[in-house]
C-alpha atoms as a PDB file:
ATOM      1  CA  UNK A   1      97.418  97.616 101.742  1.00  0.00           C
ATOM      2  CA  UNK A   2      98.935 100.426 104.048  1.00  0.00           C
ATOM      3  CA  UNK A   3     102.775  99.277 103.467  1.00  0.00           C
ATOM      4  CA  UNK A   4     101.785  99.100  99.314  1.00  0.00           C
ATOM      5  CA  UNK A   5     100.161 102.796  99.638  1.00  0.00           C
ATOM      6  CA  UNK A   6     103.270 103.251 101.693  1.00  0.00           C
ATOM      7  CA  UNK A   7     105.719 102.022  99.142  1.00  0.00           C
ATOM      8  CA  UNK A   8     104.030 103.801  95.883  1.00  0.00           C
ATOM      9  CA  UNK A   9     104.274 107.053  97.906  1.00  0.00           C
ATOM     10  CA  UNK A  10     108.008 106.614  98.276  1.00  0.00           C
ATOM     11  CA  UNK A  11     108.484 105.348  95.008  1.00  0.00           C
ATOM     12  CA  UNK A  12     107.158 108.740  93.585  1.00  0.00           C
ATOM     13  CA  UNK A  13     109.209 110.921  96.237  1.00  0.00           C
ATOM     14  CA  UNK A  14     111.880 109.231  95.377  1.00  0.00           C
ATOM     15  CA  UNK A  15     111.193 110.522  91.666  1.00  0.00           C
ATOM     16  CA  UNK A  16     110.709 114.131  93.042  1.00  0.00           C
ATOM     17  CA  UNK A  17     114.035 114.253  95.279  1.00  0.00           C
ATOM     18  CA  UNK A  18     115.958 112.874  91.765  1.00  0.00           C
ATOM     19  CA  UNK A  19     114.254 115.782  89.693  1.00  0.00           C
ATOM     20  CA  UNK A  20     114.433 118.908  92.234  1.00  0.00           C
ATOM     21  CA  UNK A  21     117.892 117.613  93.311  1.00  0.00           C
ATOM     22  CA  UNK A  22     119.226 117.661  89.980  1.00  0.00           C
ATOM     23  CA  UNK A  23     117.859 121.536  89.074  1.00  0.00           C
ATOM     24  CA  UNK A  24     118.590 122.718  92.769  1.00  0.00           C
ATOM     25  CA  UNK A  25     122.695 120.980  92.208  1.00  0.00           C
ATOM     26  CA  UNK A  26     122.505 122.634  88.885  1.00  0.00           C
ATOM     27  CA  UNK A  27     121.126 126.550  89.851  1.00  0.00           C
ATOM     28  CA  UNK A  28     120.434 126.903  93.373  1.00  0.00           C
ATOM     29  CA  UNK A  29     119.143 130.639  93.055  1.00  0.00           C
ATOM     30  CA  UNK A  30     116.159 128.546  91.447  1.00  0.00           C
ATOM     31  CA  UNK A  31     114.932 126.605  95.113  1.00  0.00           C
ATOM     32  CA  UNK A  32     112.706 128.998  95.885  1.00  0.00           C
ATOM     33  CA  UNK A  33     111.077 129.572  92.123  1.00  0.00           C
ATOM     34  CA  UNK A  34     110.923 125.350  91.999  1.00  0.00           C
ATOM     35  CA  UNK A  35     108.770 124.973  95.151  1.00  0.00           C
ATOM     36  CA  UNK A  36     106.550 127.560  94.017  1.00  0.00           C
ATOM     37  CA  UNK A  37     105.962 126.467  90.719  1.00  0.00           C
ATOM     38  CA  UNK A  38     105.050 122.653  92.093  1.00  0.00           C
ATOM     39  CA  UNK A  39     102.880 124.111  94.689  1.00  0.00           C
ATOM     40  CA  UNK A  40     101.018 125.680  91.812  1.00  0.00           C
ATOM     41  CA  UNK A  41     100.834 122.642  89.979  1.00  0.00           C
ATOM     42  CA  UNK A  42      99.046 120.728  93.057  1.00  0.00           C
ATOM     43  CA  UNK A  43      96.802 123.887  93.150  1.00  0.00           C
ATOM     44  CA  UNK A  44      95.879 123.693  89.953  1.00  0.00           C
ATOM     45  CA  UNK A  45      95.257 119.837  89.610  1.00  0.00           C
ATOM     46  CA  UNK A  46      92.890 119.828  92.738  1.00  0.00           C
ATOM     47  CA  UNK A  47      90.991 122.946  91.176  1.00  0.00           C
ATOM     48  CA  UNK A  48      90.746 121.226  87.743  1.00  0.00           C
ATOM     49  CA  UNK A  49      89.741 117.882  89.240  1.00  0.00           C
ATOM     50  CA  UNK A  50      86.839 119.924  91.401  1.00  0.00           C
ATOM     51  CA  UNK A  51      86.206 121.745  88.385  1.00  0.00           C
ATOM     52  CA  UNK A  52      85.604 118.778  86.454  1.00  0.00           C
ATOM     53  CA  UNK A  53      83.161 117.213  88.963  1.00  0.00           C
ATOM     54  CA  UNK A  54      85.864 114.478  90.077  1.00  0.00           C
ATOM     55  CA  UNK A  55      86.866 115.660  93.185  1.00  0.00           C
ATOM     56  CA  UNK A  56      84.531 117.155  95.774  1.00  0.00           C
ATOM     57  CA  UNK A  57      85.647 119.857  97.993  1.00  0.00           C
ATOM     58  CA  UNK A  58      84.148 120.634 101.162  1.00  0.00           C
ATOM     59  CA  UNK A  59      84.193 124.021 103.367  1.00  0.00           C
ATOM     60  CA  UNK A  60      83.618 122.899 106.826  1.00  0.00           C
ATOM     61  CA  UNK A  61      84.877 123.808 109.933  1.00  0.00           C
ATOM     62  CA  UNK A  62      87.411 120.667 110.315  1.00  0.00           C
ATOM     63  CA  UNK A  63      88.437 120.873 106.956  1.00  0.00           C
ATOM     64  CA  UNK A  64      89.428 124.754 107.264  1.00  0.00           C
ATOM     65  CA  UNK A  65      90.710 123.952 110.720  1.00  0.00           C
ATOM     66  CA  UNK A  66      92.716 121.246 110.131  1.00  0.00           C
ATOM     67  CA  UNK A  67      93.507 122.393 106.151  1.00  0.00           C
ATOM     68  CA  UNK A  68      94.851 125.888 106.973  1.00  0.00           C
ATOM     69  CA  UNK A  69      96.858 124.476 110.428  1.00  0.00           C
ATOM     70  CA  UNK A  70      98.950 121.901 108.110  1.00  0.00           C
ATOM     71  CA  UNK A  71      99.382 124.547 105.692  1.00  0.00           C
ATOM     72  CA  UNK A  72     101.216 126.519 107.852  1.00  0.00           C
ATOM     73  CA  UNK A  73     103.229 124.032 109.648  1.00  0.00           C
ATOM     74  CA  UNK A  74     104.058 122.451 105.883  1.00  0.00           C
ATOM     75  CA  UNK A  75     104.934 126.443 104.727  1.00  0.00           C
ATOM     76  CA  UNK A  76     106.922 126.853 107.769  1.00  0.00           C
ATOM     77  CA  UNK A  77     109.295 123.515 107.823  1.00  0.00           C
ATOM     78  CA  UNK A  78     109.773 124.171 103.607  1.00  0.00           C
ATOM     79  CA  UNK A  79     111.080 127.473 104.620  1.00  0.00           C
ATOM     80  CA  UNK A  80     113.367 126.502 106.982  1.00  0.00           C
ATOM     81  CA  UNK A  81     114.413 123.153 104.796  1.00  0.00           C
ATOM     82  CA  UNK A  82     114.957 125.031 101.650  1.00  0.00           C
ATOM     83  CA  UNK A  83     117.373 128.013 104.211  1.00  0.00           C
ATOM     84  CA  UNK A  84     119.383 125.051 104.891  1.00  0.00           C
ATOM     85  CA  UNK A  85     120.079 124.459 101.369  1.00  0.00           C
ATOM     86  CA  UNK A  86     122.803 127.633 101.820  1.00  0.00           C
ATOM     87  CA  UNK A  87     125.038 125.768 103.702  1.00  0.00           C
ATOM     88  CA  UNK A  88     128.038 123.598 102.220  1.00  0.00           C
ATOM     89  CA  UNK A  89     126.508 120.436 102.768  1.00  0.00           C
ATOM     90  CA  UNK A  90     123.365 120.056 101.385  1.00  0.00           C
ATOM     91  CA  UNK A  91     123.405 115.955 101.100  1.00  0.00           C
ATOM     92  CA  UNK A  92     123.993 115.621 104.858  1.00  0.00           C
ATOM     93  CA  UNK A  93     120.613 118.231 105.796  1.00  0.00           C
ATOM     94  CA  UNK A  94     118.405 116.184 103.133  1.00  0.00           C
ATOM     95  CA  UNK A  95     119.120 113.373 105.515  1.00  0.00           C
ATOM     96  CA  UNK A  96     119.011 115.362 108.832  1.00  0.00           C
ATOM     97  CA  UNK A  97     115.690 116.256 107.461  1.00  0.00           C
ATOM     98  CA  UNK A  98     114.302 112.635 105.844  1.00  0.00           C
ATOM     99  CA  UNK A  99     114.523 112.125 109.864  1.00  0.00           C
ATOM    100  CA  UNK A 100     111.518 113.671 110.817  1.00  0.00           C
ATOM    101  CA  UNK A 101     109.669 110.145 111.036  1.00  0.00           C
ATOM    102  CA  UNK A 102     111.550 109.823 114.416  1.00  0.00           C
ATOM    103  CA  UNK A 103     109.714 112.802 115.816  1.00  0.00           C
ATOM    104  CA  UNK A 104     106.400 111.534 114.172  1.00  0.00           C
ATOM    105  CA  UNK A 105     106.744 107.936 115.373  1.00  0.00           C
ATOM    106  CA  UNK A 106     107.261 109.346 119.093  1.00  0.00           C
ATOM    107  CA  UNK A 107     104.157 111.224 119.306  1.00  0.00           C
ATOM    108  CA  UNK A 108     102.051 108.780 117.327  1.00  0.00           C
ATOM    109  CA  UNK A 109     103.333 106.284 120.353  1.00  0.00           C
ATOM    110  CA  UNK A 110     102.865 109.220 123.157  1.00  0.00           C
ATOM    111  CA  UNK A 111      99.696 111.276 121.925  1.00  0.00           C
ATOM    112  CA  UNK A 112      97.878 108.514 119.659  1.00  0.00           C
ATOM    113  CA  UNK A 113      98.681 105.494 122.080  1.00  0.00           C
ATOM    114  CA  UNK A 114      99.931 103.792 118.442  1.00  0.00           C
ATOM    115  CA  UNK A 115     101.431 100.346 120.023  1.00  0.00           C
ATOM    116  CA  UNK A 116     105.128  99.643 119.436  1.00  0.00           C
ATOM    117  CA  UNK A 117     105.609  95.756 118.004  1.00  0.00           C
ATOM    118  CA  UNK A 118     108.816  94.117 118.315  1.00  0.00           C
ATOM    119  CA  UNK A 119     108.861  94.386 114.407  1.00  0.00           C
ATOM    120  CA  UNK A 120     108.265  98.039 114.317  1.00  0.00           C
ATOM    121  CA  UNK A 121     110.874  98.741 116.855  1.00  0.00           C
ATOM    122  CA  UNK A 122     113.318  96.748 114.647  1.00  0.00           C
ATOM    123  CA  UNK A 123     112.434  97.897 111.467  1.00  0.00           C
ATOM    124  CA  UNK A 124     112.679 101.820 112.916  1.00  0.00           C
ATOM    125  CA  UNK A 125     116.032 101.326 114.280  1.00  0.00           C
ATOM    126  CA  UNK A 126     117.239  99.644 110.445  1.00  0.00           C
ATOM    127  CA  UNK A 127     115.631 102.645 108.775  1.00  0.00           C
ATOM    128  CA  UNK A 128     116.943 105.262 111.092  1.00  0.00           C
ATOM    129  CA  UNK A 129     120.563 103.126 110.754  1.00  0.00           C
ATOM    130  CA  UNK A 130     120.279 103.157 106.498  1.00  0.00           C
ATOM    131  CA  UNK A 131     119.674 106.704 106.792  1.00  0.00           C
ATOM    132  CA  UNK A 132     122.643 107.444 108.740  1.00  0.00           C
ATOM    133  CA  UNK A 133     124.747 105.775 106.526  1.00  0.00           C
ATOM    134  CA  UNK A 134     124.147 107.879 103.798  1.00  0.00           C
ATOM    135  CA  UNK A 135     125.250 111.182 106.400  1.00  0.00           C
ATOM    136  CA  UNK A 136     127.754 112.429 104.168  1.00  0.00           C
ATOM    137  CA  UNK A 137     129.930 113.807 106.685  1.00  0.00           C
ATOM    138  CA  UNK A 138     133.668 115.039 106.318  1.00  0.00           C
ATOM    139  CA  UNK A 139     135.915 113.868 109.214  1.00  0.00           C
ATOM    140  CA  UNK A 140     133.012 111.783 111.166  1.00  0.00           C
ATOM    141  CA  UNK A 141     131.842 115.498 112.956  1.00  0.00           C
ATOM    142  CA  UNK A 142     128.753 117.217 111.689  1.00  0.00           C
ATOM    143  CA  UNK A 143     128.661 121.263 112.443  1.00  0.00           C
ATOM    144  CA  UNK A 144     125.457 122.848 114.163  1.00  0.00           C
ATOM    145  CA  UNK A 145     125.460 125.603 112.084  1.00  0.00           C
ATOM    146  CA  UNK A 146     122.742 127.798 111.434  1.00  0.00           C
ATOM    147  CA  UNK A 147     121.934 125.927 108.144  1.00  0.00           C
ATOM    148  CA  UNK A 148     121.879 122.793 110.170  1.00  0.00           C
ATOM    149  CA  UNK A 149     119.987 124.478 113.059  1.00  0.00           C
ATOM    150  CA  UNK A 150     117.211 125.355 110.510  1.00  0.00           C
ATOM    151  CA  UNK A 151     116.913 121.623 109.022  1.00  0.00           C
ATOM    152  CA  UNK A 152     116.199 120.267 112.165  1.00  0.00           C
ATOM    153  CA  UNK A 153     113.501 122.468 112.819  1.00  0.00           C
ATOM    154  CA  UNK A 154     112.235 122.105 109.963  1.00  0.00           C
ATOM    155  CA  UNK A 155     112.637 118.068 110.867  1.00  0.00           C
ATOM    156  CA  UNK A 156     110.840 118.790 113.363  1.00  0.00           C
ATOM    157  CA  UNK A 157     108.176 120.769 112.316  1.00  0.00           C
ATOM    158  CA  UNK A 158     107.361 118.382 109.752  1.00  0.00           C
ATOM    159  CA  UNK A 159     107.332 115.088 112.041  1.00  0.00           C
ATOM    160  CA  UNK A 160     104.516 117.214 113.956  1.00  0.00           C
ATOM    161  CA  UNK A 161     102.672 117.904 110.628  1.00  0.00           C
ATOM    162  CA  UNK A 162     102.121 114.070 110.104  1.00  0.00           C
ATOM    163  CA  UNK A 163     100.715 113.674 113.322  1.00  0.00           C
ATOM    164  CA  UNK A 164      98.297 116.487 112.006  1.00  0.00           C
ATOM    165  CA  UNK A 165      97.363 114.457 109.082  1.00  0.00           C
ATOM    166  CA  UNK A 166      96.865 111.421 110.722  1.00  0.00           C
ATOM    167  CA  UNK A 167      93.938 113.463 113.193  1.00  0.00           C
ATOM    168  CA  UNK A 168      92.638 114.949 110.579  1.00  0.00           C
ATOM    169  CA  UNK A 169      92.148 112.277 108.737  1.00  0.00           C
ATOM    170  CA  UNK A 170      90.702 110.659 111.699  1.00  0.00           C
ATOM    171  CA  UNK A 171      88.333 113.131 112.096  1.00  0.00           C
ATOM    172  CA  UNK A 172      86.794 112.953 108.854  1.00  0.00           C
ATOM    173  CA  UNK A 173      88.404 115.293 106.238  1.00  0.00           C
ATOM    174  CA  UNK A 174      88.685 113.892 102.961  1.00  0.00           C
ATOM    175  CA  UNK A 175      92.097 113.883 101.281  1.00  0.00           C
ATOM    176  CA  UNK A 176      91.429 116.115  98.078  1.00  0.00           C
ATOM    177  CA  UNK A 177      89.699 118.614 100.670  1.00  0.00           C
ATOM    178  CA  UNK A 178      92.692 118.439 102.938  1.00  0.00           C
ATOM    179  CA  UNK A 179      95.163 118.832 100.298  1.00  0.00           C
ATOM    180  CA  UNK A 180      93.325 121.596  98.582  1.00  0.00           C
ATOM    181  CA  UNK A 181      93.293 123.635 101.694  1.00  0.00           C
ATOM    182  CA  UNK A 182      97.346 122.567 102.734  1.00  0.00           C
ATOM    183  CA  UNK A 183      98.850 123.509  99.259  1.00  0.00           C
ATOM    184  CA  UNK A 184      96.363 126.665  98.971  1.00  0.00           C
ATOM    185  CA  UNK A 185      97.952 127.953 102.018  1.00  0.00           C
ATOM    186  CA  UNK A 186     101.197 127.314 101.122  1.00  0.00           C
ATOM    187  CA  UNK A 187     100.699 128.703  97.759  1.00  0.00           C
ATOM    188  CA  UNK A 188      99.543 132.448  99.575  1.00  0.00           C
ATOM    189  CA  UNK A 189     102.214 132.038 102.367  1.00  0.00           C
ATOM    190  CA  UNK A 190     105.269 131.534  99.655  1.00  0.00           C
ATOM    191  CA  UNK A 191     103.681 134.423  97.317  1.00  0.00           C
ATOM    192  CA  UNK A 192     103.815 136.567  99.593  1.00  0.00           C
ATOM    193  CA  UNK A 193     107.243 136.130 101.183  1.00  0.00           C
ATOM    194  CA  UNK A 194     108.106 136.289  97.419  1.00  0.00           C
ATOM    195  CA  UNK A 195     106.345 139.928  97.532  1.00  0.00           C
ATOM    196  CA  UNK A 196     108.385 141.009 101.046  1.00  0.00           C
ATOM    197  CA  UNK A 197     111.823 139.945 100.104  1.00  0.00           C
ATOM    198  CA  UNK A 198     110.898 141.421  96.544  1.00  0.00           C
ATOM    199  CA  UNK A 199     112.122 138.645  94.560  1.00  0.00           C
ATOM    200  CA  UNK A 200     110.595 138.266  90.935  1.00  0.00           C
ATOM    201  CA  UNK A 201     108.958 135.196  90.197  1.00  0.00           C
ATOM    202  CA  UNK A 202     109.428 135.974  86.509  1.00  0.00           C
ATOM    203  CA  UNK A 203     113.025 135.937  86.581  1.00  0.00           C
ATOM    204  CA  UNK A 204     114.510 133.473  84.340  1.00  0.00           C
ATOM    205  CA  UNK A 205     111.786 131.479  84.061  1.00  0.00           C
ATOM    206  CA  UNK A 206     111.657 132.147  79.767  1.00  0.00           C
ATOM    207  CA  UNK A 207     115.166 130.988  80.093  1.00  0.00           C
ATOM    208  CA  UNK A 208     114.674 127.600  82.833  1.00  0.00           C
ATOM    209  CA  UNK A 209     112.657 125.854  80.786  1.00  0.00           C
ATOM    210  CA  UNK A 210     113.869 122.789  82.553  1.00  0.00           C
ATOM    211  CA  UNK A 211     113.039 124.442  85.973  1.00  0.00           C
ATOM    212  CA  UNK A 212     109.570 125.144  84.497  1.00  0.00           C
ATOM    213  CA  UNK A 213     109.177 121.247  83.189  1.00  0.00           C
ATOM    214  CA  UNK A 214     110.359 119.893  86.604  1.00  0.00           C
ATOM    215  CA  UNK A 215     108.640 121.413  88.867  1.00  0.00           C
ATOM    216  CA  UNK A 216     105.734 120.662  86.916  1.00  0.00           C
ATOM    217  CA  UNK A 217     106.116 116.652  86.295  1.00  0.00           C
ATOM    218  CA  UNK A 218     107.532 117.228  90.574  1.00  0.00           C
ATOM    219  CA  UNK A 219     104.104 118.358  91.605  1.00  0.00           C
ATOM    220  CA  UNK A 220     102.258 116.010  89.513  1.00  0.00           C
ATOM    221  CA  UNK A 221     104.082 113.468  91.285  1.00  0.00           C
ATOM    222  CA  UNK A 222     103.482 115.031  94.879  1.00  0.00           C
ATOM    223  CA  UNK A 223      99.613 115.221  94.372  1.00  0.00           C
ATOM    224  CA  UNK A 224     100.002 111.608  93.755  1.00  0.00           C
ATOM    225  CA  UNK A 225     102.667 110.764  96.494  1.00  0.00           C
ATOM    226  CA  UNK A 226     100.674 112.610  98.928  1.00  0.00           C
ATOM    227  CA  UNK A 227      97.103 110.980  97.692  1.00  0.00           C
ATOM    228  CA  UNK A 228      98.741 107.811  98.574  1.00  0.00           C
ATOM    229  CA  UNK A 229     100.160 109.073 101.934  1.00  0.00           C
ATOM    230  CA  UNK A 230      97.157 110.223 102.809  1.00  0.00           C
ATOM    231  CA  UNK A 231      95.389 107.429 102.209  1.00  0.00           C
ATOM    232  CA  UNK A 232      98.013 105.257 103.881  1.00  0.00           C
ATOM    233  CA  UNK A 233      97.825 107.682 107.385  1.00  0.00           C
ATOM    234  CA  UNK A 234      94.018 107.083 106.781  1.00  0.00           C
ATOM    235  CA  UNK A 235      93.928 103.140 107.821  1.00  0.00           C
ATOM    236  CA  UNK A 236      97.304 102.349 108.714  1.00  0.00           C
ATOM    237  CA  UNK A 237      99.441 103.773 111.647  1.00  0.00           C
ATOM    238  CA  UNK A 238     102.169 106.571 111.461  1.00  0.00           C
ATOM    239  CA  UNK A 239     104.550 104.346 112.998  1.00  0.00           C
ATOM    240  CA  UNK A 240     104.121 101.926 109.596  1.00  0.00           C
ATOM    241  CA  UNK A 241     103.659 104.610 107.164  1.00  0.00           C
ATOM    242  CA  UNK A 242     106.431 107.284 107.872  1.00  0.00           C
ATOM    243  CA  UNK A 243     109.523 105.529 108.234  1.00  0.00           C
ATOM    244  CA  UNK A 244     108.766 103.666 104.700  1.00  0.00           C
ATOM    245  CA  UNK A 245     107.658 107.078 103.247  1.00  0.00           C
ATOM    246  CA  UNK A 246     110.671 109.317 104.375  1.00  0.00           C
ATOM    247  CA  UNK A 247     113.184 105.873 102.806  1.00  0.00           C
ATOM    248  CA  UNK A 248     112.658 107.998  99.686  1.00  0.00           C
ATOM    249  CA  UNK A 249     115.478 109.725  99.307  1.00  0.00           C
ATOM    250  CA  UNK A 250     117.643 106.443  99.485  1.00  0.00           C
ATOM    251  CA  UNK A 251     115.896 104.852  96.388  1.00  0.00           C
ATOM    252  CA  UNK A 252     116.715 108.119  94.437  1.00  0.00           C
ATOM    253  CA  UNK A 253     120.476 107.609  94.959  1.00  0.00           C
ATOM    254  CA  UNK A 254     119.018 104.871  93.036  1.00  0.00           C
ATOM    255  CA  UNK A 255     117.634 106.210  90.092  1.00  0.00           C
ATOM    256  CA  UNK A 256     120.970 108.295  90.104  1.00  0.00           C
ATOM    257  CA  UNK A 257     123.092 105.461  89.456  1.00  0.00           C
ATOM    258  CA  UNK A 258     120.700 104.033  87.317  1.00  0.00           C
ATOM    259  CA  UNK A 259     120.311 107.196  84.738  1.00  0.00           C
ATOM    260  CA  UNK A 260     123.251 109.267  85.869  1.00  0.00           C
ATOM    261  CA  UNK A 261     125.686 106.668  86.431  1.00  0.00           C
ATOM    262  CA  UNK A 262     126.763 107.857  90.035  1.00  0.00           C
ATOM    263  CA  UNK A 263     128.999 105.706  92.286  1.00  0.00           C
ATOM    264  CA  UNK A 264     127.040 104.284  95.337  1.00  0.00           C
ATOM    265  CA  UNK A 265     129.399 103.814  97.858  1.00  0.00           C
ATOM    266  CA  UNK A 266     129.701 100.759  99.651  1.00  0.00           C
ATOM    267  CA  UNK A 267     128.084 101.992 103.072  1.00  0.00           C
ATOM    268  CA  UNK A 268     125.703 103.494 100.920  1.00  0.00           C
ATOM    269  CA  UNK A 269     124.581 100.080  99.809  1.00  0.00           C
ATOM    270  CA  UNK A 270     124.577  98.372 102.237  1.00  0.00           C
ATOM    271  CA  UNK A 271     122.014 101.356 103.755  1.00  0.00           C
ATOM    272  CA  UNK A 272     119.892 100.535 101.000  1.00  0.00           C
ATOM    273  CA  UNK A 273     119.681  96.879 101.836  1.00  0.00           C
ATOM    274  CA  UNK A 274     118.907  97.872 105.027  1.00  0.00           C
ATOM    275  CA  UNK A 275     116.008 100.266 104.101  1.00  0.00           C
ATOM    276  CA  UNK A 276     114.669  97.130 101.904  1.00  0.00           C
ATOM    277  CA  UNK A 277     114.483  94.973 105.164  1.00  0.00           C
ATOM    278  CA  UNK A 278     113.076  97.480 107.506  1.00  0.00           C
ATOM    279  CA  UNK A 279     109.887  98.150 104.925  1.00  0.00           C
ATOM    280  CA  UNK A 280     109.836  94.414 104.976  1.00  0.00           C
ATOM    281  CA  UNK A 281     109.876  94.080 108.609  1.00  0.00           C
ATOM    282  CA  UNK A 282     107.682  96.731 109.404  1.00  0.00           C
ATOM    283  CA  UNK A 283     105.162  95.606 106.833  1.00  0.00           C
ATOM    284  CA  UNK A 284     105.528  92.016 108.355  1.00  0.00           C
END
């Protein structure tokens, strides 16, 4: 059950890396207007839900706690992930960033005494492998520049934020609740950087009525990609459910060759194979 919840959840990030990729390739003033817009969405969808007596959600003092911590770690690695997205290579820090499992699955080992099977240990080194292959890198030598600098932090920051999750699942909180509170947060955080660097939210948007469709199917398909997630984090062990989770962005290349008839390269292949076996292993 954990490596199916596992699967679904990459299957629909997969679906939301293909959208946002193609807008952000296609404007990428409109990053910042994107994320907003799906945050609302989720917002909106977990009010409606409550609203309509499907979804409880509770104000408690671990659901605030843990709700309004994740919110701003998950406002705070989105900033820094979408500042990378002004450097050259914007492929290569998608991957950098997809890495964030490695800093998830060390703590969960460390901090949550998660045990380490011969088939997880395999199956992490095949995932972390696929994803290199797909580092897009000119001349085999990646620069630390301040674009990259910021995608590994917000790596980082993000591999902690699943640890989060996992506790506060643990500890109780119910996933609508949780999610609520997260994407609330995030909502106020990004309005009101909007507000300080005084950029109008309006702008375009009568015009981008693809940006305004996207980002709305996108954060459709994160409430239900996270849902899962959660869910998955709830029974199953971050060690399982991260690596599979963060193989999204290597399906998508998918979905581009499917419906956009890109080239997959030959090491790019054979990193999808590899991603393939290490859910298998893993779920094993």
């Amino acid at each position: 059950m954990v490596v199916l919840l596992s699967v679904a959840a990459m299957m629909c990030k997969s679906f939301i890396d293909f959208l946002s990729n193609k807008v952000i390739t296609s404007d990428n003033s409109s990053i910042n207007r994107f994320y907003f817009l799906e945050t609302c969405t989720i917002v909106l969808i977990i009010l409606f839900a409550y609203a309509s007596g499907m979804l409880p959600i509770r104000l408690d003092f671990p659901s605030l706690y843990y709700g309004v911590g994740i919110g701003l770690l998950s406002f705070a690695s989105y900033f820094l992930y979408l500042l990378s997205f002004r450097g050259e290579h914007g492929s290569v820090y998608i991957t950098v960033y997809r890495l964030n499992f490695i800093v998830s699955s060390v703590i969960a080992v460390v901090v949550l005494n998660e045990l380490l099977t011969v088939n997880r240990i395999v199956g992490l080194a095949l995932c972390i492998t696929a994803i290199l292959l797909f580092l897009n890198v000119k001349g085999n030598k990646i620069n630390f520049d301040p674009p990259m600098l910021f995608c590994i932090c917000a790596s980082v920051l993000t591999g902690i934020m699943n640890i989060f999750n996992k506790i506060a699942l643990a500890a109780g909180v119910e996933t609508n609740t949780l999610l609520f509170y997260r994407y609330a947060i995030v909502l106020i955080t990004t309005y009101i950087y909007f507000k300080i660097s005084k950029q109008d939210l309006k702008t375009n948007l009568k015009s981008s009525k693809g940006l305004v469709a996207a980002s709305l199917v996108c954060g459709m398909l994160m409430f239900v990609s996270m849902t899962l997630l959660y869910n998955a984090l709830r029974i199953g062990a971050v060690t399982i459910v991260t690596p599979i989770v963060e193989s999204c962005f290597i399906f998508s290349s998918v979905l581009c060759f499917v419906f956009l008839k890109e080239k997959i390269s030959l090491k790019k292949f054979f990193g999808i194979v590899l991603a393939v076996v290490s859910i298998i292993i893993i779920g094993m």
